[in-house]
C-alpha atoms as a PDB file:
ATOM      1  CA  UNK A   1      66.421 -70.039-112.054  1.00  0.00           C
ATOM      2  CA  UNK A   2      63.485 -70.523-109.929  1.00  0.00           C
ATOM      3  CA  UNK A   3      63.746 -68.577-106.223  1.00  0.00           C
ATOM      4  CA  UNK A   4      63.992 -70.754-103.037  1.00  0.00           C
ATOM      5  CA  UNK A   5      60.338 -71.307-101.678  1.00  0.00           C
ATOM      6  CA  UNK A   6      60.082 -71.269 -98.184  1.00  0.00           C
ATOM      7  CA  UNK A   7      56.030 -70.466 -97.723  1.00  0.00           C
ATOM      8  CA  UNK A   8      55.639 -73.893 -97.038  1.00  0.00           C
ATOM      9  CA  UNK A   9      57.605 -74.103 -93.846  1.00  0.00           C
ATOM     10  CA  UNK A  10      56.885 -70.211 -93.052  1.00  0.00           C
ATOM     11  CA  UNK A  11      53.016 -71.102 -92.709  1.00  0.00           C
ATOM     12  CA  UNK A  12      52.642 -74.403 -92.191  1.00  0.00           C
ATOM     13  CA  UNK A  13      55.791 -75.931 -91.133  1.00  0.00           C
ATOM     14  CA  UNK A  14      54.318 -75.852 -87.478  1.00  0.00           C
ATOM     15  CA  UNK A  15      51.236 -77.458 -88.132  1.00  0.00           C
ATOM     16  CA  UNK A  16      51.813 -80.057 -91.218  1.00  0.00           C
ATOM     17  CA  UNK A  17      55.748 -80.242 -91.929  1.00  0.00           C
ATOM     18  CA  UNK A  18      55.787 -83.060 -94.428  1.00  0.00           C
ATOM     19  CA  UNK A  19      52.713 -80.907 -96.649  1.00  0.00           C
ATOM     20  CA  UNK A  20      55.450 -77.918 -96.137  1.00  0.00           C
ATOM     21  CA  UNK A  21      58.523 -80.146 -96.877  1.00  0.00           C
ATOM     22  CA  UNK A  22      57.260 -81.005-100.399  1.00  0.00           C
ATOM     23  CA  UNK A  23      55.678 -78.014-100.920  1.00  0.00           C
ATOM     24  CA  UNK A  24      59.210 -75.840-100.517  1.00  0.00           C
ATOM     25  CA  UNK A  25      61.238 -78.612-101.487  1.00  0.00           C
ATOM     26  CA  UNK A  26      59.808 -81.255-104.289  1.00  0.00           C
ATOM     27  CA  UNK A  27      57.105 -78.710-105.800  1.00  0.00           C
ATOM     28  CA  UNK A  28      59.408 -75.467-106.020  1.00  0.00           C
ATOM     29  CA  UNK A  29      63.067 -77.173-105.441  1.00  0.00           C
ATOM     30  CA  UNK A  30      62.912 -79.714-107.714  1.00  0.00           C
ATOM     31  CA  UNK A  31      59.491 -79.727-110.275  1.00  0.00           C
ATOM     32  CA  UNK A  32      60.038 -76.028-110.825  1.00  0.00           C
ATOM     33  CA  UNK A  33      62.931 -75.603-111.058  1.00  0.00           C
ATOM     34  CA  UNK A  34      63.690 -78.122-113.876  1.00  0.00           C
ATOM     35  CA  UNK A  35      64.019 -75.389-116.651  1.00  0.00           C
ATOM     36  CA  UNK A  36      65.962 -77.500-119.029  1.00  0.00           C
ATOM     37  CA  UNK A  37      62.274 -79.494-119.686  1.00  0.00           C
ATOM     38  CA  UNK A  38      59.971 -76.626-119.588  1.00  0.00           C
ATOM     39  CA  UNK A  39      60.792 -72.512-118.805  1.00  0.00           C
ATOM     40  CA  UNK A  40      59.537 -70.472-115.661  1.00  0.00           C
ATOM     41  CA  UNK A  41      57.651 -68.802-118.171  1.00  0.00           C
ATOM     42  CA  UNK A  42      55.684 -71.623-119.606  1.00  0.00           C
ATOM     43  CA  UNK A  43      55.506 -73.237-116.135  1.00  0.00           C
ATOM     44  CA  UNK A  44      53.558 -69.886-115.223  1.00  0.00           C
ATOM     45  CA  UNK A  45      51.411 -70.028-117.915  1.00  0.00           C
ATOM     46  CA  UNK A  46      50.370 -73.687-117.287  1.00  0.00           C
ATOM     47  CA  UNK A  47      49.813 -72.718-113.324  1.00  0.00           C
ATOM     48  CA  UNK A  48      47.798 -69.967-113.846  1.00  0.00           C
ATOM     49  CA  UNK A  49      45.570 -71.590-116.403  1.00  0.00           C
ATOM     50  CA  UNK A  50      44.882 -74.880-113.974  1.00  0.00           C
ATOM     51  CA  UNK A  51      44.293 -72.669-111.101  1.00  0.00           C
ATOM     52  CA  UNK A  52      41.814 -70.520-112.994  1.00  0.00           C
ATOM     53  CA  UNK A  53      40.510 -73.476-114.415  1.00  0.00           C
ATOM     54  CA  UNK A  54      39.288 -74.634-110.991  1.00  0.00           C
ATOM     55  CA  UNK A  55      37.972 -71.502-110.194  1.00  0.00           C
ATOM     56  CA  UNK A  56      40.908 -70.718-107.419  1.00  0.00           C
ATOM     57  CA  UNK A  57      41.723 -66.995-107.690  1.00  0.00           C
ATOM     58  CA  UNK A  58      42.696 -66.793-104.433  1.00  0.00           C
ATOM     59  CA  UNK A  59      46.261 -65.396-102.889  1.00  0.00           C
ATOM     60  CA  UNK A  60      47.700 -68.079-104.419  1.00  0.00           C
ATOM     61  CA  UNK A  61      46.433 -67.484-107.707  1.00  0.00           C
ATOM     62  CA  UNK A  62      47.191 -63.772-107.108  1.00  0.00           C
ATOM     63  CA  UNK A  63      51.295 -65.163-106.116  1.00  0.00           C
ATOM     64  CA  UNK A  64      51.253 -67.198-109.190  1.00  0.00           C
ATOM     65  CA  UNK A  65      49.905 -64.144-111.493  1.00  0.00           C
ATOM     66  CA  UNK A  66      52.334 -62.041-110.205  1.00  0.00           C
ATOM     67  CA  UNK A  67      55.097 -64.662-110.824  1.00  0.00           C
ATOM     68  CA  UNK A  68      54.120 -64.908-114.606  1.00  0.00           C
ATOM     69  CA  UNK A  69      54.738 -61.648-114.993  1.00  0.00           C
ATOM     70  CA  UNK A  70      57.952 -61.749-112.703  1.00  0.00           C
ATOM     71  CA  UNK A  71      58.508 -64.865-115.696  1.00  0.00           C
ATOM     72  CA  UNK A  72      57.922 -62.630-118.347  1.00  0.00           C
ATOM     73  CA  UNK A  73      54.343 -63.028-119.378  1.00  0.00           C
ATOM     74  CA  UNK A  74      53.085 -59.118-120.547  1.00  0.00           C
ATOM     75  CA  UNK A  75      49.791 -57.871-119.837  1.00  0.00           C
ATOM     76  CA  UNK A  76      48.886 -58.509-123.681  1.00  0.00           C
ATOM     77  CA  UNK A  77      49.529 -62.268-123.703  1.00  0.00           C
ATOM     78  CA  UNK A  78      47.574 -62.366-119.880  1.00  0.00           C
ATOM     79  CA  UNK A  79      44.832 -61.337-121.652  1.00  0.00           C
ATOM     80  CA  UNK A  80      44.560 -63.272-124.523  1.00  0.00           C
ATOM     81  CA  UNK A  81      45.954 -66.587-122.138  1.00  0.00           C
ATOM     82  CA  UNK A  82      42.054 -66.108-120.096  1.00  0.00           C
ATOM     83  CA  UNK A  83      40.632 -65.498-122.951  1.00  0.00           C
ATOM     84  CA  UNK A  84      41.105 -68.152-124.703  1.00  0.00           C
ATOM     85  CA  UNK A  85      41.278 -70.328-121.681  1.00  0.00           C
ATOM     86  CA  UNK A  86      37.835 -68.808-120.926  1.00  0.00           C
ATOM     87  CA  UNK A  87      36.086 -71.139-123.607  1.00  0.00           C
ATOM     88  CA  UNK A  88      37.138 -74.710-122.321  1.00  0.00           C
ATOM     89  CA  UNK A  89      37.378 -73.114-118.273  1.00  0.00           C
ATOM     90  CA  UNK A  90      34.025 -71.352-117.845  1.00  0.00           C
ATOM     91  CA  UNK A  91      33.026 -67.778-118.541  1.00  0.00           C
ATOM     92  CA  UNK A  92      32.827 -66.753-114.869  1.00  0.00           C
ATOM     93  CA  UNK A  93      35.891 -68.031-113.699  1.00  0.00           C
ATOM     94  CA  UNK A  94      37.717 -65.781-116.525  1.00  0.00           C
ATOM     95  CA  UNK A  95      35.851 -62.728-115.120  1.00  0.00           C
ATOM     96  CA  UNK A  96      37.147 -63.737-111.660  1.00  0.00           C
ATOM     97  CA  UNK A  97      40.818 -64.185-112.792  1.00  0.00           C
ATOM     98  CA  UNK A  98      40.945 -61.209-114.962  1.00  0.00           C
ATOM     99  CA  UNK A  99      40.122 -58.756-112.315  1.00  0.00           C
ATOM    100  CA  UNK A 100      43.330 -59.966-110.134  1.00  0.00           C
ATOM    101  CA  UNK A 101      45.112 -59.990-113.711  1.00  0.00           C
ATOM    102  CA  UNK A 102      43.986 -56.236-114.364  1.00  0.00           C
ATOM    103  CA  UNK A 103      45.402 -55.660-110.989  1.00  0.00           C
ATOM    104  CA  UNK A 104      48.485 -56.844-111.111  1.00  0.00           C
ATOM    105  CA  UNK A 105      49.501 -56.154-114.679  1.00  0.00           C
ATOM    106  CA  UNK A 106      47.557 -52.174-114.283  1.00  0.00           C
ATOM    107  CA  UNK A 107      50.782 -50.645-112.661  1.00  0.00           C
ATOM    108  CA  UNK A 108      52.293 -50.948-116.205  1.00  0.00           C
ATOM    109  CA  UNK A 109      49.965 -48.348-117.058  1.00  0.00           C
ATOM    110  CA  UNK A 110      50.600 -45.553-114.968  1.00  0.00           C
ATOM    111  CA  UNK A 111      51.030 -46.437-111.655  1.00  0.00           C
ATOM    112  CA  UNK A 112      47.741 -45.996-109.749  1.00  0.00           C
ATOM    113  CA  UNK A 113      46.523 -49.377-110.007  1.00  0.00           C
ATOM    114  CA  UNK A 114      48.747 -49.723-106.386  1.00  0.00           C
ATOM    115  CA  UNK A 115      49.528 -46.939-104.413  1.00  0.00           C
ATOM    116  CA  UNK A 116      45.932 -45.504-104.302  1.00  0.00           C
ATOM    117  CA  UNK A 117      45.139 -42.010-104.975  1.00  0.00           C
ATOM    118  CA  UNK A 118      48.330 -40.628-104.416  1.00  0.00           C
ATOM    119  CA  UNK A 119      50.163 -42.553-106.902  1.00  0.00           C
ATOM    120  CA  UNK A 120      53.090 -45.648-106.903  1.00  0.00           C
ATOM    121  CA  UNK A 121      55.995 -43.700-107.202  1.00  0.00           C
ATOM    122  CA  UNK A 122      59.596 -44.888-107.636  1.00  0.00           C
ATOM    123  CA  UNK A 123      61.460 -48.107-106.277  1.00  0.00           C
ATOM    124  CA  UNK A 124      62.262 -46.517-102.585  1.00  0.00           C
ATOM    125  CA  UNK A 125      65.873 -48.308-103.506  1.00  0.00           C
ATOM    126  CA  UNK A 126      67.775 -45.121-101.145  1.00  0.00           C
ATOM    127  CA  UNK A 127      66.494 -47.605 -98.151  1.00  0.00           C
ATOM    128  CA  UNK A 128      66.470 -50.902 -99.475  1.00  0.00           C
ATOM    129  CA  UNK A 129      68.552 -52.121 -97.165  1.00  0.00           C
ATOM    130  CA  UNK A 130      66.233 -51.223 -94.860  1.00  0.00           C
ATOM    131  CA  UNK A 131      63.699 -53.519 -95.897  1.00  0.00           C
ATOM    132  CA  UNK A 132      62.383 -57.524 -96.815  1.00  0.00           C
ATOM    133  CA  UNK A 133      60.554 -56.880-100.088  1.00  0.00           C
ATOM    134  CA  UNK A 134      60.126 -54.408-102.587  1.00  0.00           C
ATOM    135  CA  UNK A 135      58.862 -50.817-101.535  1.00  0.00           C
ATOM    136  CA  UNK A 136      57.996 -47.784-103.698  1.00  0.00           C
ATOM    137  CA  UNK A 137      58.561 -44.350-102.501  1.00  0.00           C
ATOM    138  CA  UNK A 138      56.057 -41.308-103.787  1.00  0.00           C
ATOM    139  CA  UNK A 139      57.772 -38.016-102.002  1.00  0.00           C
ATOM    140  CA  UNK A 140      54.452 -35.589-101.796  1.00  0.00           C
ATOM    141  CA  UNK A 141      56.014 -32.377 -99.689  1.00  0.00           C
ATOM    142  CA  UNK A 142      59.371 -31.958 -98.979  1.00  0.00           C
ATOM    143  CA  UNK A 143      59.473 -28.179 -96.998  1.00  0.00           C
ATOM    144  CA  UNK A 144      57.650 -27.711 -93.694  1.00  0.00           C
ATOM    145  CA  UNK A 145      55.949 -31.266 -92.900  1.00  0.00           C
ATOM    146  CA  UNK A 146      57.518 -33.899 -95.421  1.00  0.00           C
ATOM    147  CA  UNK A 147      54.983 -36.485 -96.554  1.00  0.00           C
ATOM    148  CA  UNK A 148      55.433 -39.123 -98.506  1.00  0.00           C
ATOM    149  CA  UNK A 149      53.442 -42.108-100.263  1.00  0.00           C
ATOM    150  CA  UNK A 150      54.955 -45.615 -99.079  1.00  0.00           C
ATOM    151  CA  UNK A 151      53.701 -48.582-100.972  1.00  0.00           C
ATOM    152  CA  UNK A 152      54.804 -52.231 -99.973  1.00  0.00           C
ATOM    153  CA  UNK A 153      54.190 -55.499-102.410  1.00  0.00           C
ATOM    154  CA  UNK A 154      52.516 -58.613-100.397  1.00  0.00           C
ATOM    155  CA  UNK A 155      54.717 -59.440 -97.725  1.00  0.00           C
ATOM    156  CA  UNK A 156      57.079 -56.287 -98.077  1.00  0.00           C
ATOM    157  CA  UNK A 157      57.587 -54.560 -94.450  1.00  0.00           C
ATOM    158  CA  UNK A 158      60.584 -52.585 -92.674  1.00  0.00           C
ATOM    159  CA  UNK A 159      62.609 -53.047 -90.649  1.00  0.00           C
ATOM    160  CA  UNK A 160      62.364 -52.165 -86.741  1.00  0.00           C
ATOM    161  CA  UNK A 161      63.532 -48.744 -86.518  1.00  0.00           C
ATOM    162  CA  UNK A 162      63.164 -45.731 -84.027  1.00  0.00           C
ATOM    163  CA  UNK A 163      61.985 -41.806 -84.700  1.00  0.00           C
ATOM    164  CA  UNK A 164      64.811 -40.338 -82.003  1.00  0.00           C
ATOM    165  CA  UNK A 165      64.443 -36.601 -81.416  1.00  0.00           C
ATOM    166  CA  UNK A 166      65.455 -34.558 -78.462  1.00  0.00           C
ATOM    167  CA  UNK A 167      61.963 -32.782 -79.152  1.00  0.00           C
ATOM    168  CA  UNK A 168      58.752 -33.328 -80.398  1.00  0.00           C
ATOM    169  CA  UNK A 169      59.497 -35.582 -83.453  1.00  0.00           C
ATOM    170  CA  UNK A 170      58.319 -39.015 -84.274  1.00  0.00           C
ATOM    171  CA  UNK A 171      55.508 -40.031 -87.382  1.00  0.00           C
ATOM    172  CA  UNK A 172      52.116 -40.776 -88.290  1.00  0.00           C
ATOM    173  CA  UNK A 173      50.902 -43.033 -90.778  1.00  0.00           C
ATOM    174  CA  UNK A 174      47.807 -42.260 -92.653  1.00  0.00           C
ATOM    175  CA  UNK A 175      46.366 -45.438 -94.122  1.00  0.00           C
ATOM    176  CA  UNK A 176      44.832 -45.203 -97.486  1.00  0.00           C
ATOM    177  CA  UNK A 177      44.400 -48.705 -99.585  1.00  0.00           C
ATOM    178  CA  UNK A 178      45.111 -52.376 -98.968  1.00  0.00           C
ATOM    179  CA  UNK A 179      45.874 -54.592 -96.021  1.00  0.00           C
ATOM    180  CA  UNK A 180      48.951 -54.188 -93.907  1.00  0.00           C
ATOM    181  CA  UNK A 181      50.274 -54.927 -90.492  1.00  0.00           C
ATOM    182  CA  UNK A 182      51.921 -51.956 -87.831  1.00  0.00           C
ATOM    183  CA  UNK A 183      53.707 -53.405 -84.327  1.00  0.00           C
ATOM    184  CA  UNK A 184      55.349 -52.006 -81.188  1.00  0.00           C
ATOM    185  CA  UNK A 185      58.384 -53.346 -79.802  1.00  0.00           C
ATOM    186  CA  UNK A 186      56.803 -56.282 -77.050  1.00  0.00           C
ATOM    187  CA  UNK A 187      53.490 -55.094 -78.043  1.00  0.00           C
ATOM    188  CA  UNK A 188      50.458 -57.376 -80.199  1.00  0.00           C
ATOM    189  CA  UNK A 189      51.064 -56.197 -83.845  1.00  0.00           C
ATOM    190  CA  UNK A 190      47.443 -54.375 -85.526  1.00  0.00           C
ATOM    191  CA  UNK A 191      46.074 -54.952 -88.616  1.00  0.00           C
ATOM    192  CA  UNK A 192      45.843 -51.635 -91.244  1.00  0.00           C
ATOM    193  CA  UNK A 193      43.105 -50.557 -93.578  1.00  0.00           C
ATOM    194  CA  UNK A 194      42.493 -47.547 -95.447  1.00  0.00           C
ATOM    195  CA  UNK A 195      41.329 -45.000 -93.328  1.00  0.00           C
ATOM    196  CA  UNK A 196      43.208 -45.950 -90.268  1.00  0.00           C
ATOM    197  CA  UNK A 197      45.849 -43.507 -88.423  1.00  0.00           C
ATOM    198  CA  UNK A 198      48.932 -44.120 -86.543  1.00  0.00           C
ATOM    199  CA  UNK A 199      50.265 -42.194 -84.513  1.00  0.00           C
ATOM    200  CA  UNK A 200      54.173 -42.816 -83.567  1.00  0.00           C
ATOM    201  CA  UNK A 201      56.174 -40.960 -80.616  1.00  0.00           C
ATOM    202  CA  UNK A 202      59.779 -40.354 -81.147  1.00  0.00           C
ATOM    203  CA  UNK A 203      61.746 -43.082 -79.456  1.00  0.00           C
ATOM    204  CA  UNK A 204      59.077 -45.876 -79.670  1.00  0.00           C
ATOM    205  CA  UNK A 205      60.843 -49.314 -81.766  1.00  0.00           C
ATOM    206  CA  UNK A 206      58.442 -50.360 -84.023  1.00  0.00           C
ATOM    207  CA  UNK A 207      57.590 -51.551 -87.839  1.00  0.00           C
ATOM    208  CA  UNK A 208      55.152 -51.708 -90.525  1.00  0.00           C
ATOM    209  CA  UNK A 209      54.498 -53.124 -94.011  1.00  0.00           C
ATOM    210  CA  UNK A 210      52.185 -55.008 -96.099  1.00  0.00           C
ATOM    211  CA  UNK A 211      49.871 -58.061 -95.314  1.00  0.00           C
ATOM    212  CA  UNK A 212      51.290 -61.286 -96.819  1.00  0.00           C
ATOM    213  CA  UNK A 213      48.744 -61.495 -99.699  1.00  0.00           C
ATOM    214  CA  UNK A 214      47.592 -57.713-100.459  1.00  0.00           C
ATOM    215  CA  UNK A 215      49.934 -54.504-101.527  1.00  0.00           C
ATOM    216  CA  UNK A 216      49.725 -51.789 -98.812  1.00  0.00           C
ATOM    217  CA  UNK A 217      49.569 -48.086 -98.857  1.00  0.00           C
ATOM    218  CA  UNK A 218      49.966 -45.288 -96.340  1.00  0.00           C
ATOM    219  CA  UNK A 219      50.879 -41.677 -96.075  1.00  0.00           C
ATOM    220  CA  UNK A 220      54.131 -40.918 -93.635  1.00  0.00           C
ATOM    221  CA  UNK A 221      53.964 -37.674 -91.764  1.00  0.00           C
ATOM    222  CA  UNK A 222      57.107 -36.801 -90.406  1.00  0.00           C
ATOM    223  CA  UNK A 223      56.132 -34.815 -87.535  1.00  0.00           C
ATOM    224  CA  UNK A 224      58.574 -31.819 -86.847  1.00  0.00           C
ATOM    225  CA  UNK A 225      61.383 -32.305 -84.176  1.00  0.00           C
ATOM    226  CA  UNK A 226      64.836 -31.181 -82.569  1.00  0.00           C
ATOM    227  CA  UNK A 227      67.673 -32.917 -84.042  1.00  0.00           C
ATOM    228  CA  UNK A 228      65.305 -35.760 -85.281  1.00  0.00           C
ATOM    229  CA  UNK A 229      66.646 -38.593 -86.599  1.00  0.00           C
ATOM    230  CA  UNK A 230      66.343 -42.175 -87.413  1.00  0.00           C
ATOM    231  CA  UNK A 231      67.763 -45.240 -86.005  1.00  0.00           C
ATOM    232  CA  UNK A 232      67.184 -48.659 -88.010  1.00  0.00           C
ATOM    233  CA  UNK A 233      67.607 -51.820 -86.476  1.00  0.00           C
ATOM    234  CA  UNK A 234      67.045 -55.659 -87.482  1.00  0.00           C
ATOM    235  CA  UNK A 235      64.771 -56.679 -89.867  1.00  0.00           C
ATOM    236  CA  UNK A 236      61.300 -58.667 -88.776  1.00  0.00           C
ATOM    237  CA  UNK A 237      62.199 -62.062 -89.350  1.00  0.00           C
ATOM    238  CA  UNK A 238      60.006 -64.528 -91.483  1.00  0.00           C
ATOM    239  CA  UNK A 239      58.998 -66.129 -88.346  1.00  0.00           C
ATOM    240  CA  UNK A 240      58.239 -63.295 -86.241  1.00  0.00           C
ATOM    241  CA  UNK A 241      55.971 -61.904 -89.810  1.00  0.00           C
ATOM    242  CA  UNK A 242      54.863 -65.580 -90.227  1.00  0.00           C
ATOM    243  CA  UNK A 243      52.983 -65.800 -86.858  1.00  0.00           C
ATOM    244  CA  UNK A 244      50.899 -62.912 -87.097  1.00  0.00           C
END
């Protein structure tokens, strides 16, 4: 069954509610979601071809790519779907659309293609519950300093949270590929990119996570402290992410 689409309403619902309406509600609640006529899986593979076909691999093509292969659509049949739709669609637009396919179907192959240099890791599903989205978790050290690799899919952050410690204490995040967002509690949230550092005192509420349309990557120092611990609290709402 196809998931509840709310993108409409999240980005636009201020600005053009009708567009977001039957964008959420007729074009995902009803037209997609009438699998007895046609699968998610074919519905994918018809979306992504008429996109490409226009030459729109853009972050929604990249959504709808990764939603073919949330449908079922492996990185062989990808392949030979642009390739053949390369002949009636134009050469250049296949080009375009396989190197957002390559990137999305390349974590099959041994988990670099996100992550960056240091690697994908596992589903971080130990704190889950601690975040909107699917993370991965890539422990690097675990004696002395512990580091660790944190990746977040589009749109994937935590939850606001707080480094206590009686001393010293709190984290640093080392930003090393893709596009992501970090905010204070009543502060102006600021944009990632690899090569940026963070530097977090202990008792400071914040969060941090992935731009809507790119996966995210940093490096999490936790920086030694007396009776350190961590406190998690709400999660950022769709609004609150929506408006940044």
């Amino acid at each position: 069954m196809a998931e509840k689409q709310t993108a409409g309403r999240r980005d636009l619902g201020g600005f053009a509610p009708k567009f977001a309406e039957l964008n959420d509600d007729v074009l995902f609640g009803e037209v997609w979601s009438r699998e007895e006529q046609l699968s998610l899986r074919d519905r994918s593979l018809v979306t992504v071809v008429a996109l490409m076909s226009q030459g729109l691999v853009d972050s929604s093509f990249q959504y709808h790519l990764a939603t073919a292969k949330k449908n079922g659509i492996t990185r062989t049949e990808i392949a030979e779907i642009l390739t053949h739709a390369a002949f009636y669609a134009g050469w250049p637009k296949a080009w375009a659309a396989f190197r957002m396919a390559k990137e999305i179907w390349n974590e099959e192959e041994g988990g670099a293609a996100h992550g960056g240099i240091f690697g994908l890791g596992q589903p971080n599903d130990a704190y889950a519950q601690y975040f909107v989205g699917q993370s991965y978790l890539n422990p690097l050290t675990r004696e002395g300093v512990p580091v660790a690799n944190v990746t977040f899919e589009p749109g994937c952050r935590n939850n606001w949270h707080i480094h206590h410690a009686d001393k010293g204490g709190g984290q640093i995040l080392l930003c090393t590929d893709g596009s992501g967002w970090y905010q204070e509690w009543g502060k102006q949230a600021q944009a990632l990119r690899p090569g940026d550092a963070v530097t977090i005192p202990a008792g400071v509420k914040h969060w941090h996570g992935a731009a809507k349309d790119s996966w995210f990557s940093h490096l999490a120092i936790e920086v030694p402290g007396e009776n350190a611990s961590n406190e998690w609290l709400e999660p950022v709402t769709d609004e609150q992410y929506g408006n940044l």
